[in-house]
PDB file of N, CA and C in Angstrom:
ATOM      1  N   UNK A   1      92.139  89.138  50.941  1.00  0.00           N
ATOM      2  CA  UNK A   1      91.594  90.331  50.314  1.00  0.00           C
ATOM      3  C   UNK A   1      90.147  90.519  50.779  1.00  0.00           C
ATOM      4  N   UNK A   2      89.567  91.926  51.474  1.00  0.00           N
ATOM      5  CA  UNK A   2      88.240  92.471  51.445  1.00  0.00           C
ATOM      6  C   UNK A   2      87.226  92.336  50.571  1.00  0.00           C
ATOM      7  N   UNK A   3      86.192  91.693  50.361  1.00  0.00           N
ATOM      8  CA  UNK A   3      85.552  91.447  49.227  1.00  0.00           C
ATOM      9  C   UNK A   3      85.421  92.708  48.665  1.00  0.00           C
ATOM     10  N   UNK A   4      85.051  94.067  49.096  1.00  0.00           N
ATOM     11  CA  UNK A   4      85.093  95.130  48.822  1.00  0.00           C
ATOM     12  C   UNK A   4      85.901  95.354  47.578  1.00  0.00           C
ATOM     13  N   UNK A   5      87.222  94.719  47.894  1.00  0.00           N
ATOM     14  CA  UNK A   5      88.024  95.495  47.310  1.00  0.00           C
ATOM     15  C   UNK A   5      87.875  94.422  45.727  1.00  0.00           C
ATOM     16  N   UNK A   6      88.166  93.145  45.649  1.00  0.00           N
ATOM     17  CA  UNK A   6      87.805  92.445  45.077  1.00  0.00           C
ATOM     18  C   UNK A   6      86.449  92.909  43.796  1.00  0.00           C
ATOM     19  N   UNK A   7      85.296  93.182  44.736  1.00  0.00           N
ATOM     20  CA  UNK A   7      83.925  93.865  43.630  1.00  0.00           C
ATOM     21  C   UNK A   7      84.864  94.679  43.252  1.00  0.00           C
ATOM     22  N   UNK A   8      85.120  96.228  43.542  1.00  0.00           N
ATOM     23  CA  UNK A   8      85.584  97.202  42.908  1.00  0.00           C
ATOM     24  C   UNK A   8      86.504  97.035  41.765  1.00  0.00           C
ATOM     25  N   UNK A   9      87.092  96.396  41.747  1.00  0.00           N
ATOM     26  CA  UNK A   9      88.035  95.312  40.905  1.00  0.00           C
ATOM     27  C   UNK A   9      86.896  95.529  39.432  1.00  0.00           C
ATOM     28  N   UNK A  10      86.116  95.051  39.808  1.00  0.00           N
ATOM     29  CA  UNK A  10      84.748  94.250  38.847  1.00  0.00           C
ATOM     30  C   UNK A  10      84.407  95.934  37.873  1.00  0.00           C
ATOM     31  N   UNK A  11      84.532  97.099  38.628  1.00  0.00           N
ATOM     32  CA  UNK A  11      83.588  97.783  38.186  1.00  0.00           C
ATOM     33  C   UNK A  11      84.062  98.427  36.917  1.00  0.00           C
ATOM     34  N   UNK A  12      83.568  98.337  35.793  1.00  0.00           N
ATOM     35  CA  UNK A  12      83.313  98.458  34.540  1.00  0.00           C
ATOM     36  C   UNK A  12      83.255  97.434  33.320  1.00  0.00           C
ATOM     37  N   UNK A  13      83.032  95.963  34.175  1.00  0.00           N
ATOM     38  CA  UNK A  13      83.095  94.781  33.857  1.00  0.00           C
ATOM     39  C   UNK A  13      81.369  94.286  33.994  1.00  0.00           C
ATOM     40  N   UNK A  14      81.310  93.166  33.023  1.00  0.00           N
ATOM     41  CA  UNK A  14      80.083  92.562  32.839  1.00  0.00           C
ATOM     42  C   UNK A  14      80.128  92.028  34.167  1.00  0.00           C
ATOM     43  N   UNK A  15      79.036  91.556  35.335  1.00  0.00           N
ATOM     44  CA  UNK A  15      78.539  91.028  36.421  1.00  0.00           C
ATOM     45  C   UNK A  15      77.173  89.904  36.112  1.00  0.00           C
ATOM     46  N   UNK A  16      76.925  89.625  36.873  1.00  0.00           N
ATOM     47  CA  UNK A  16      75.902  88.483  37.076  1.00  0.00           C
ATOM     48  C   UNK A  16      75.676  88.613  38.911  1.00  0.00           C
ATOM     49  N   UNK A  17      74.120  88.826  39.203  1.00  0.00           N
ATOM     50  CA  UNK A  17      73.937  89.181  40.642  1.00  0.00           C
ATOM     51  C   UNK A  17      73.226  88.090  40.573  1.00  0.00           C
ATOM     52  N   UNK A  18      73.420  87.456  42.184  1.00  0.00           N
ATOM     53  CA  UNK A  18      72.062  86.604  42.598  1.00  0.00           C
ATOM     54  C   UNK A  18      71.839  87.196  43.451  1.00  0.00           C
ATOM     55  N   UNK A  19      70.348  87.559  44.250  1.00  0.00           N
ATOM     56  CA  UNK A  19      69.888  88.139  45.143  1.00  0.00           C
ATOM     57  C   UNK A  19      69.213  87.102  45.611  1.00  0.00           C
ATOM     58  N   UNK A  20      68.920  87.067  47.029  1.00  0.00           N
ATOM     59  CA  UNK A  20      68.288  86.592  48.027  1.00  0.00           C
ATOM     60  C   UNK A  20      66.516  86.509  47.625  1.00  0.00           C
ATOM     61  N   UNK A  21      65.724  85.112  47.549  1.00  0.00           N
ATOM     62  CA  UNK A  21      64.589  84.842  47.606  1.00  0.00           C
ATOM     63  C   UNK A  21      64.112  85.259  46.146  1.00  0.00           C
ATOM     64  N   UNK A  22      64.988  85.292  44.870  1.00  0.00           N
ATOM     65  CA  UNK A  22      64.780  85.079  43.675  1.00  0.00           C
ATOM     66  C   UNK A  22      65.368  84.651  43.053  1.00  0.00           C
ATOM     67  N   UNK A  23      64.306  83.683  42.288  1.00  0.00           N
ATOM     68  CA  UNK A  23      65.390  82.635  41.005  1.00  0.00           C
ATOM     69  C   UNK A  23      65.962  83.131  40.164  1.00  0.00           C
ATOM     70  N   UNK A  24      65.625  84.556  39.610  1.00  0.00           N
ATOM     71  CA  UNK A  24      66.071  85.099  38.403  1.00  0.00           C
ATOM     72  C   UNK A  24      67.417  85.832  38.967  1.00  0.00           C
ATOM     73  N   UNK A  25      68.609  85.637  38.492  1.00  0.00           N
ATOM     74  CA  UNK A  25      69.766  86.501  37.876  1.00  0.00           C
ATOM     75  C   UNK A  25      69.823  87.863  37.025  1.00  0.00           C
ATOM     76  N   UNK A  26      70.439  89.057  37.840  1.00  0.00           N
ATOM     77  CA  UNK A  26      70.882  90.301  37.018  1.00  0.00           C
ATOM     78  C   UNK A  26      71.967  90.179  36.845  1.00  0.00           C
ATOM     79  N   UNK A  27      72.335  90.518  35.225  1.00  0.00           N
ATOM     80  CA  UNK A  27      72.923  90.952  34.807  1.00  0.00           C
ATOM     81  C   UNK A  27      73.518  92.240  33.821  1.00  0.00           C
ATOM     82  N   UNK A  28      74.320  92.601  33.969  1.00  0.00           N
ATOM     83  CA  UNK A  28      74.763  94.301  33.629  1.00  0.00           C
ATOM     84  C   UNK A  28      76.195  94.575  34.179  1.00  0.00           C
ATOM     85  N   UNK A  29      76.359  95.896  33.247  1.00  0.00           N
ATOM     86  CA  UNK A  29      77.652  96.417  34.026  1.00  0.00           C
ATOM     87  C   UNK A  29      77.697  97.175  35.194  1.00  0.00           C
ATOM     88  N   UNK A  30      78.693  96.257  36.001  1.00  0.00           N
ATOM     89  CA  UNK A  30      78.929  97.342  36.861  1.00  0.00           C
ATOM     90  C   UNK A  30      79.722  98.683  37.229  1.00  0.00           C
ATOM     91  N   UNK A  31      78.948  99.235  37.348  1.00  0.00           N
ATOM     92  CA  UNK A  31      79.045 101.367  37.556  1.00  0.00           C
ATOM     93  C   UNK A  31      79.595 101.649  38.806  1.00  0.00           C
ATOM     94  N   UNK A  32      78.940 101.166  39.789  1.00  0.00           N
ATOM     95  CA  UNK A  32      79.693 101.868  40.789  1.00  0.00           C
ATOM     96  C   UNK A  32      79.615 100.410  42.056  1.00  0.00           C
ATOM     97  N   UNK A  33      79.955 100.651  43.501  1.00  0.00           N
ATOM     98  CA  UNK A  33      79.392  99.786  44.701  1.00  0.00           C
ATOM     99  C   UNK A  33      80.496 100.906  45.713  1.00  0.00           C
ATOM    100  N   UNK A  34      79.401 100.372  46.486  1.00  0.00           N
ATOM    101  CA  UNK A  34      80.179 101.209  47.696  1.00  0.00           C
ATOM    102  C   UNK A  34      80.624 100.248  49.186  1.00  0.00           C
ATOM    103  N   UNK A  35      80.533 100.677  49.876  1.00  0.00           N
ATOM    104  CA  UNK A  35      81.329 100.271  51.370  1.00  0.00           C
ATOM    105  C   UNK A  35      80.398  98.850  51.746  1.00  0.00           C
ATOM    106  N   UNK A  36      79.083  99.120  51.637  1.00  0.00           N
ATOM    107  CA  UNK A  36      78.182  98.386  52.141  1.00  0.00           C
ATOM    108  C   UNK A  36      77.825  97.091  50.901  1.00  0.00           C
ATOM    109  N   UNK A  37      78.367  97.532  49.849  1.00  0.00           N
ATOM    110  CA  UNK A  37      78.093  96.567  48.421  1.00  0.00           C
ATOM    111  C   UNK A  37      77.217  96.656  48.205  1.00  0.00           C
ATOM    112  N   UNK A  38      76.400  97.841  48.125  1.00  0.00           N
ATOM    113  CA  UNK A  38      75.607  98.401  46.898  1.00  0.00           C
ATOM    114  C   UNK A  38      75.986  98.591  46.036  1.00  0.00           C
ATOM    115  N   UNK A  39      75.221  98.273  44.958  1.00  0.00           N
ATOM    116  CA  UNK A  39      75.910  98.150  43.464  1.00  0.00           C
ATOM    117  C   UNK A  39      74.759  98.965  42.593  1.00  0.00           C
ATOM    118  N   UNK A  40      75.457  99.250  41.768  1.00  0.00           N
ATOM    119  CA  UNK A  40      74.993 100.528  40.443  1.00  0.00           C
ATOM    120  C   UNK A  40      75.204  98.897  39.774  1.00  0.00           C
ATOM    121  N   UNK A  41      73.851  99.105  38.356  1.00  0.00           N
ATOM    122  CA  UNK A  41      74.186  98.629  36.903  1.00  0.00           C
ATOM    123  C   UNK A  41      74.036  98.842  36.161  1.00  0.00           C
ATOM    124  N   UNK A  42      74.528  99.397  35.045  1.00  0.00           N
ATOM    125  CA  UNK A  42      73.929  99.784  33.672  1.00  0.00           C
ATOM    126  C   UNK A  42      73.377  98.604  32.810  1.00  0.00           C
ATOM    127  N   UNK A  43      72.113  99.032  32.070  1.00  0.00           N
ATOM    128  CA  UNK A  43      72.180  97.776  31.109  1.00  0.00           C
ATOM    129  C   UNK A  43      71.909  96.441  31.450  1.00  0.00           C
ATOM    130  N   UNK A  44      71.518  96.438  32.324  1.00  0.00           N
ATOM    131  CA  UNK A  44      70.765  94.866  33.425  1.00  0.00           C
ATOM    132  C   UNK A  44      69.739  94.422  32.938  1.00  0.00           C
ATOM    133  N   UNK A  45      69.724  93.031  32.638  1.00  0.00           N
ATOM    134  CA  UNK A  45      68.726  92.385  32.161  1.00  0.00           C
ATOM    135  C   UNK A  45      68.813  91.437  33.120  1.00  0.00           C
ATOM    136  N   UNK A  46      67.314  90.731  32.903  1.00  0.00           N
ATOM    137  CA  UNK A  46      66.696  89.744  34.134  1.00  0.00           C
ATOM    138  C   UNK A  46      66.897  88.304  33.273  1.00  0.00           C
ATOM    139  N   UNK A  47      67.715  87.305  34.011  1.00  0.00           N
ATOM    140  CA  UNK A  47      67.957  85.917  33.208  1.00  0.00           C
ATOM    141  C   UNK A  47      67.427  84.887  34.548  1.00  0.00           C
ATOM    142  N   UNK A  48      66.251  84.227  33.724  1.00  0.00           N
ATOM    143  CA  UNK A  48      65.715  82.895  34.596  1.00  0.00           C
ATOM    144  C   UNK A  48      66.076  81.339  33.369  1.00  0.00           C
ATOM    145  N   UNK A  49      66.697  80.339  34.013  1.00  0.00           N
ATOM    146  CA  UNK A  49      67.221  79.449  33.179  1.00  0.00           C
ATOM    147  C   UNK A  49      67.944  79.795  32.052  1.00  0.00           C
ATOM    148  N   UNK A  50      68.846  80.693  32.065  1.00  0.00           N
ATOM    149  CA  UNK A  50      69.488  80.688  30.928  1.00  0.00           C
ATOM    150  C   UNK A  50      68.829  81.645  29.723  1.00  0.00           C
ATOM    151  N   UNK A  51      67.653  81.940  30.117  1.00  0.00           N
ATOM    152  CA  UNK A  51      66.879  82.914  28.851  1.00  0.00           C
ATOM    153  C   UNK A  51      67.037  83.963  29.721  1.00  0.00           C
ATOM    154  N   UNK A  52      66.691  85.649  28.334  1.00  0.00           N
ATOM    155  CA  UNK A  52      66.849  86.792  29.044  1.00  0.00           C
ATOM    156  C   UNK A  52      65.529  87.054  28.778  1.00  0.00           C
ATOM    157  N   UNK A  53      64.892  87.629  30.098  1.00  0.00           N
ATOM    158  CA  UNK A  53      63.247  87.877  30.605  1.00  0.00           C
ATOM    159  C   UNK A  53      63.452  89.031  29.841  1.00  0.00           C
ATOM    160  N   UNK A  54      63.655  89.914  30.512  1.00  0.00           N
ATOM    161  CA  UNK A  54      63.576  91.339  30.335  1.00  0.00           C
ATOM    162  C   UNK A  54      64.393  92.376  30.558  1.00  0.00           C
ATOM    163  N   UNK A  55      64.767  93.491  29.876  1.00  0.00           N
ATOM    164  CA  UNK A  55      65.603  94.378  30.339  1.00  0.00           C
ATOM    165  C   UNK A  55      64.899  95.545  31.021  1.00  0.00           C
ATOM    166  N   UNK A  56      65.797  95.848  31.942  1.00  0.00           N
ATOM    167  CA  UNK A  56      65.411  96.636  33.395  1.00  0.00           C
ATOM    168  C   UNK A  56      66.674  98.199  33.234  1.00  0.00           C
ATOM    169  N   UNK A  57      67.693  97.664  32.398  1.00  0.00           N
ATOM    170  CA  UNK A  57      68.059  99.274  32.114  1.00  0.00           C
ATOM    171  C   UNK A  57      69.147  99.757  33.230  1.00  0.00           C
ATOM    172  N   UNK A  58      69.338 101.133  34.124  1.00  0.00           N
ATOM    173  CA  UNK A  58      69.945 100.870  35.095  1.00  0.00           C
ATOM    174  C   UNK A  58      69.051 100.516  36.340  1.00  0.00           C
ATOM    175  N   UNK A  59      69.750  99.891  36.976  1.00  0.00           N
ATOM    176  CA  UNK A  59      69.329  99.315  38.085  1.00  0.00           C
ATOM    177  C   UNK A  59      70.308  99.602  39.570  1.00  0.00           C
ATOM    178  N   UNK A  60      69.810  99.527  40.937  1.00  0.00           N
ATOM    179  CA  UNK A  60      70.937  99.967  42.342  1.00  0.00           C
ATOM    180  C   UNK A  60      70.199  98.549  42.821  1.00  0.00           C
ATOM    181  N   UNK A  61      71.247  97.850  43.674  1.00  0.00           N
ATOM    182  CA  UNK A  61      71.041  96.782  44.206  1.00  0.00           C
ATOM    183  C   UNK A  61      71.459  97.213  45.321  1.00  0.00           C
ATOM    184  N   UNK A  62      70.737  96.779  46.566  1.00  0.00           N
ATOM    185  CA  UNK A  62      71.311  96.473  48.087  1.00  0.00           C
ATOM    186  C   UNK A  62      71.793  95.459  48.065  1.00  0.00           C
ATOM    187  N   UNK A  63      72.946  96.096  49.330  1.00  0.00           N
ATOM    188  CA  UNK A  63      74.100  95.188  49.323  1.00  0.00           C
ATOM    189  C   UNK A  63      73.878  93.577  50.264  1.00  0.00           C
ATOM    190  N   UNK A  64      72.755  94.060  51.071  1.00  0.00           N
ATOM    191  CA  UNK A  64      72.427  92.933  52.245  1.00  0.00           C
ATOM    192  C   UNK A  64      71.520  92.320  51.436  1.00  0.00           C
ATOM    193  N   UNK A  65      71.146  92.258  49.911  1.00  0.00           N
ATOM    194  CA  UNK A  65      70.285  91.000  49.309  1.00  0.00           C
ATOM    195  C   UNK A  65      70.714  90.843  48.634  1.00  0.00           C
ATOM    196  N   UNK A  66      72.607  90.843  48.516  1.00  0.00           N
ATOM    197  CA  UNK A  66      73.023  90.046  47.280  1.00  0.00           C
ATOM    198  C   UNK A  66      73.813  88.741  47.768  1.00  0.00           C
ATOM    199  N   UNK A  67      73.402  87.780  47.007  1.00  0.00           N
ATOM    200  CA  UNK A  67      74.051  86.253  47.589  1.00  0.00           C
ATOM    201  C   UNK A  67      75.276  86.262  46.914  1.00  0.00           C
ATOM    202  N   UNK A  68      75.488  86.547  45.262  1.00  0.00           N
ATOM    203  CA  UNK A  68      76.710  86.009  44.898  1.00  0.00           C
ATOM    204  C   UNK A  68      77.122  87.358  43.916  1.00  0.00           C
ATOM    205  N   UNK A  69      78.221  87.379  43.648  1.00  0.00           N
ATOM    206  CA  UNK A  69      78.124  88.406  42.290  1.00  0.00           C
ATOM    207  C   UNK A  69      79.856  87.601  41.780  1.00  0.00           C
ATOM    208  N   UNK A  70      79.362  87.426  40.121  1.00  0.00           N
ATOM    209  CA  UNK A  70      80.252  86.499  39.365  1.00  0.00           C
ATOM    210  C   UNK A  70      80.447  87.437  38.070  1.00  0.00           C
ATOM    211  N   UNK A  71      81.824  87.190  37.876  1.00  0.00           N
ATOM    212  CA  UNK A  71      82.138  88.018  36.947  1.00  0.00           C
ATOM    213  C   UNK A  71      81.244  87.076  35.115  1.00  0.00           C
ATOM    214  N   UNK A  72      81.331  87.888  34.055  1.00  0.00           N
ATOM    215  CA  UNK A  72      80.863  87.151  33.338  1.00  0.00           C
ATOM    216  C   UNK A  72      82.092  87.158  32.114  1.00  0.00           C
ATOM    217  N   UNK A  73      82.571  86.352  31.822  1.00  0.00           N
ATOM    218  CA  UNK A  73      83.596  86.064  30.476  1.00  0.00           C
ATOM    219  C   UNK A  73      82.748  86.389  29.231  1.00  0.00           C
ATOM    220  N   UNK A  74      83.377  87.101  28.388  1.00  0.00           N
ATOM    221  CA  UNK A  74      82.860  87.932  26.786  1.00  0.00           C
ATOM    222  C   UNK A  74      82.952  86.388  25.958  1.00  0.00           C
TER     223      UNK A  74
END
């Protein structure tokens, strides 16, 4: 399976992003991603160790600085 297709799978589901050259984790729902795995999030908050920093609201991620994206269990 295309990872593509796999994310899209994801979208209207809780996520967890790691991006490239930061410790902190987004998390939010994901809204939309496209071809390149850019990702839409609603509702994204910033988690470093397990605590939530701050909320950031919606947020668009590029697709070439995301390392991992994990679904999150309710």
């Amino acid at each position: 399976m295309f990872p593509i297709k796999k994310v899209k799978e994801l979208i209207g589901s809780k996520v967890q992003v790691e991006m490239k050259g930061d410790l902190h984790i987004l998390e939010g729902t994901l809204e939309s991603a496209d071809d390149y795995l850019n990702l839409h999030l609603e509702g994204a908050v910033e988690i470093f160790e397990e605590e939530r920093l701050r909320t950031l609201g919606s947020v668009v991620l590029r697709g070439n600085n995301i390392i991992l994206i994990t679904p999150v269990e309710n």
